[in-house]
C-alpha atoms as a PDB file:
ATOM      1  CA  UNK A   1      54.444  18.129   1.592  1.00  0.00           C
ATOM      2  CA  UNK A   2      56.627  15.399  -0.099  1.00  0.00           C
ATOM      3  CA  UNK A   3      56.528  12.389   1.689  1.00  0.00           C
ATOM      4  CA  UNK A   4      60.273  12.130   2.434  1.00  0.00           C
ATOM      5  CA  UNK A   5      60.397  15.549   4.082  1.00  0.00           C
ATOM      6  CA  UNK A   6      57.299  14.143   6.002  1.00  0.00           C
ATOM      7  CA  UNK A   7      58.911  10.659   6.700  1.00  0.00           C
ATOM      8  CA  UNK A   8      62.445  12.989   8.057  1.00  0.00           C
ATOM      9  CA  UNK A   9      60.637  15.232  10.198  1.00  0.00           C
ATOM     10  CA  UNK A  10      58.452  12.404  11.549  1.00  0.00           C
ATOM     11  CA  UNK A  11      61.525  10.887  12.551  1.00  0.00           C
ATOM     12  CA  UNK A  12      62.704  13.573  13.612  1.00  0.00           C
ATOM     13  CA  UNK A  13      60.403  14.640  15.840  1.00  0.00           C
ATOM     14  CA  UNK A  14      60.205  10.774  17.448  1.00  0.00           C
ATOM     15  CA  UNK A  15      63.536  11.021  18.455  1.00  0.00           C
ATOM     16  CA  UNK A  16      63.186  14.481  20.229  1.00  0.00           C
ATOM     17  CA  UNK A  17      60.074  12.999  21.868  1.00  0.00           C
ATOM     18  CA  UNK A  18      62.361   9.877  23.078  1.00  0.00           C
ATOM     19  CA  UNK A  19      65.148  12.009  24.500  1.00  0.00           C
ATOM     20  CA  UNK A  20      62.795  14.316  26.269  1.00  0.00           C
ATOM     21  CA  UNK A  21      61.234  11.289  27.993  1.00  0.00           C
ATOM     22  CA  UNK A  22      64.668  10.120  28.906  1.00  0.00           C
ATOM     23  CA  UNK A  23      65.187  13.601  30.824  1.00  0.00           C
ATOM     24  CA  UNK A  24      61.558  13.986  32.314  1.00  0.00           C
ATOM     25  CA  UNK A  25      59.998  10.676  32.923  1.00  0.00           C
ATOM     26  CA  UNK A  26      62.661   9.635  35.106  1.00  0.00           C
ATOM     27  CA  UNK A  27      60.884  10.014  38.748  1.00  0.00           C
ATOM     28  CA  UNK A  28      61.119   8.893  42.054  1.00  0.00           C
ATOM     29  CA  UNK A  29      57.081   8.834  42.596  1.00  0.00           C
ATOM     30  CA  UNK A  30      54.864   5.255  41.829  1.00  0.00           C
ATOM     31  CA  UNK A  31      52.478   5.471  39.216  1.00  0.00           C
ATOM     32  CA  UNK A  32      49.035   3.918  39.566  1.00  0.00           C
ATOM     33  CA  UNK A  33      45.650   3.934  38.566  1.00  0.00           C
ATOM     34  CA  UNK A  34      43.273   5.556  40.330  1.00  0.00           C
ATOM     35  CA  UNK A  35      39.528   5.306  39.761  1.00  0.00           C
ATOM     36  CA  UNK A  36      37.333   8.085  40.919  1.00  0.00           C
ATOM     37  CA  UNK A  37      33.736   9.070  40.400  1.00  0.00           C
ATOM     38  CA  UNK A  38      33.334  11.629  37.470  1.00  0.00           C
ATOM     39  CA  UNK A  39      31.742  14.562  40.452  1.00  0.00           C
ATOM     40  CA  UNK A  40      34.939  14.037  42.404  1.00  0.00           C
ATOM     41  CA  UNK A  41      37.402  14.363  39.490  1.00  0.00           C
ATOM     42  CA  UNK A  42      35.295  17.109  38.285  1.00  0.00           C
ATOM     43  CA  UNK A  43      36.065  18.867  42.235  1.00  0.00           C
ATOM     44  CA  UNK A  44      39.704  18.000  42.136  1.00  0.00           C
ATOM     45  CA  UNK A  45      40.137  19.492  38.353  1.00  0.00           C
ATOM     46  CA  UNK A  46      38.502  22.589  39.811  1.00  0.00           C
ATOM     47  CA  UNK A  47      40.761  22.705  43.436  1.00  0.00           C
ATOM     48  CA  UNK A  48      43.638  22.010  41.075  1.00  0.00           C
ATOM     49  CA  UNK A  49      42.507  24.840  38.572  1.00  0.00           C
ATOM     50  CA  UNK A  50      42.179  27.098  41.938  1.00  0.00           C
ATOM     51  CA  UNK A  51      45.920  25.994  42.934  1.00  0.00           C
ATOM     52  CA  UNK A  52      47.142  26.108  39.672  1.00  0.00           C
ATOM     53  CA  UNK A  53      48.800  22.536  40.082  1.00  0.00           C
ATOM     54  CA  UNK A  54      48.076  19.552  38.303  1.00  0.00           C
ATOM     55  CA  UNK A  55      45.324  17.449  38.972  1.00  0.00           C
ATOM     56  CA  UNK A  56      47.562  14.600  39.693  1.00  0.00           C
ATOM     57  CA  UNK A  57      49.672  17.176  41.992  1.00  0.00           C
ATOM     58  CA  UNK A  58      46.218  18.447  43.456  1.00  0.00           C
ATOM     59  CA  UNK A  59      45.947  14.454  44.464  1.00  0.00           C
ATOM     60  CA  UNK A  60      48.964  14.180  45.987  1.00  0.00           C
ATOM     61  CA  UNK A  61      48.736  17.396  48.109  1.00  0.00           C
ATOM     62  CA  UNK A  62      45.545  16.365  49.396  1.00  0.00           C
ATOM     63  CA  UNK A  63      47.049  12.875  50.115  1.00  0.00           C
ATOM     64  CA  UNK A  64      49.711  14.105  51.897  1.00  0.00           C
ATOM     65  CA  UNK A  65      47.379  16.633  53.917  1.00  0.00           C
ATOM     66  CA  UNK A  66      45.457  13.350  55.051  1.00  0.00           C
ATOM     67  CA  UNK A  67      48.176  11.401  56.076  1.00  0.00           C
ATOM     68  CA  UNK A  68      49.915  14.256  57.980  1.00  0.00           C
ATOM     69  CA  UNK A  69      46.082  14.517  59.638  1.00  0.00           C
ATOM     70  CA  UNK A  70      46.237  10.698  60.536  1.00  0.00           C
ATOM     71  CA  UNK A  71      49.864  10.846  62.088  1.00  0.00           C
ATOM     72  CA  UNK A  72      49.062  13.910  64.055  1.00  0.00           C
ATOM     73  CA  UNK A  73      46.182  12.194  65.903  1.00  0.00           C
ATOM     74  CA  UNK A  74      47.776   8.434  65.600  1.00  0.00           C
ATOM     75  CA  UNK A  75      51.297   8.998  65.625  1.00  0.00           C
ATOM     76  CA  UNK A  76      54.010   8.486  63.332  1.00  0.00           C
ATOM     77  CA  UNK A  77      53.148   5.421  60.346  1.00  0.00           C
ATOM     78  CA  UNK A  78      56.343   3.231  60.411  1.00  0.00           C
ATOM     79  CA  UNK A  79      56.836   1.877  57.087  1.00  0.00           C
ATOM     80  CA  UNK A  80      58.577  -1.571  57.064  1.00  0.00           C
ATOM     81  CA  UNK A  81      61.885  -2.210  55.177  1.00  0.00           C
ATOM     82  CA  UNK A  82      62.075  -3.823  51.579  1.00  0.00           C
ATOM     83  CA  UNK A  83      63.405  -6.761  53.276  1.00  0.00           C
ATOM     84  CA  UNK A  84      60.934  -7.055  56.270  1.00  0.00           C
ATOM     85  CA  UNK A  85      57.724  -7.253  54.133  1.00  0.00           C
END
C-alpha cells in the first residue's frame, strides 16, 4: 500500500472514530474504577455471558438488585442535593 493512501485512510478512519465517540460516549452514568479479584470477574464474565449483557451492565444490574434489597429492608436511601453536601 502506498503510504499516502495509508496516511488518507488513517485519517480517515480517526475522524470516523472521533465522531462516533461524539454520538456514543456521551452518557449520563459515572465512570470509575473498580478493582475486583480475578475469581469474581471471572463469575461476573460468566453471569454476564449467561445474560448476554455486558460485564459492566452485569455490574450494574447486580448493583442495583442490592440496593433495591437494602431499601426494601431499610427504607428508602435519601441522597442529599449538590448543594447540601
Amino acid at each position: 500500500m502506498n503510504l499516502d493512501i495509508f496516511l488518507i485512510s488513517f485519517y480517515d478512519c480517526s475522524e470516523i472514530i472521533k465522531k462516533s465517540e461524539e454520538l456514543f460516549v456521551a452518557t449520563d452514568k459515572r465512570q470509575f474504577t473498580l478493582r475486583i479479584q480475578d475469581d469474581t470477574y471471572e463469575k461476573m464474565r460468566f453471569l454476564a455471558y449467561v445474560e448476554r449483557r455486558s460485564i459492566a451492565m452485569e455490574i450494574e444490574t447486580a448493583m442495583l438488585a442490592y440496593i433495591a434489597n437494602y431499601e426494601n429492608r431499610h427504607g428508602p436511601i435519601q441522597i442529599p442535593e449538590a448543594s447540601e453536601e
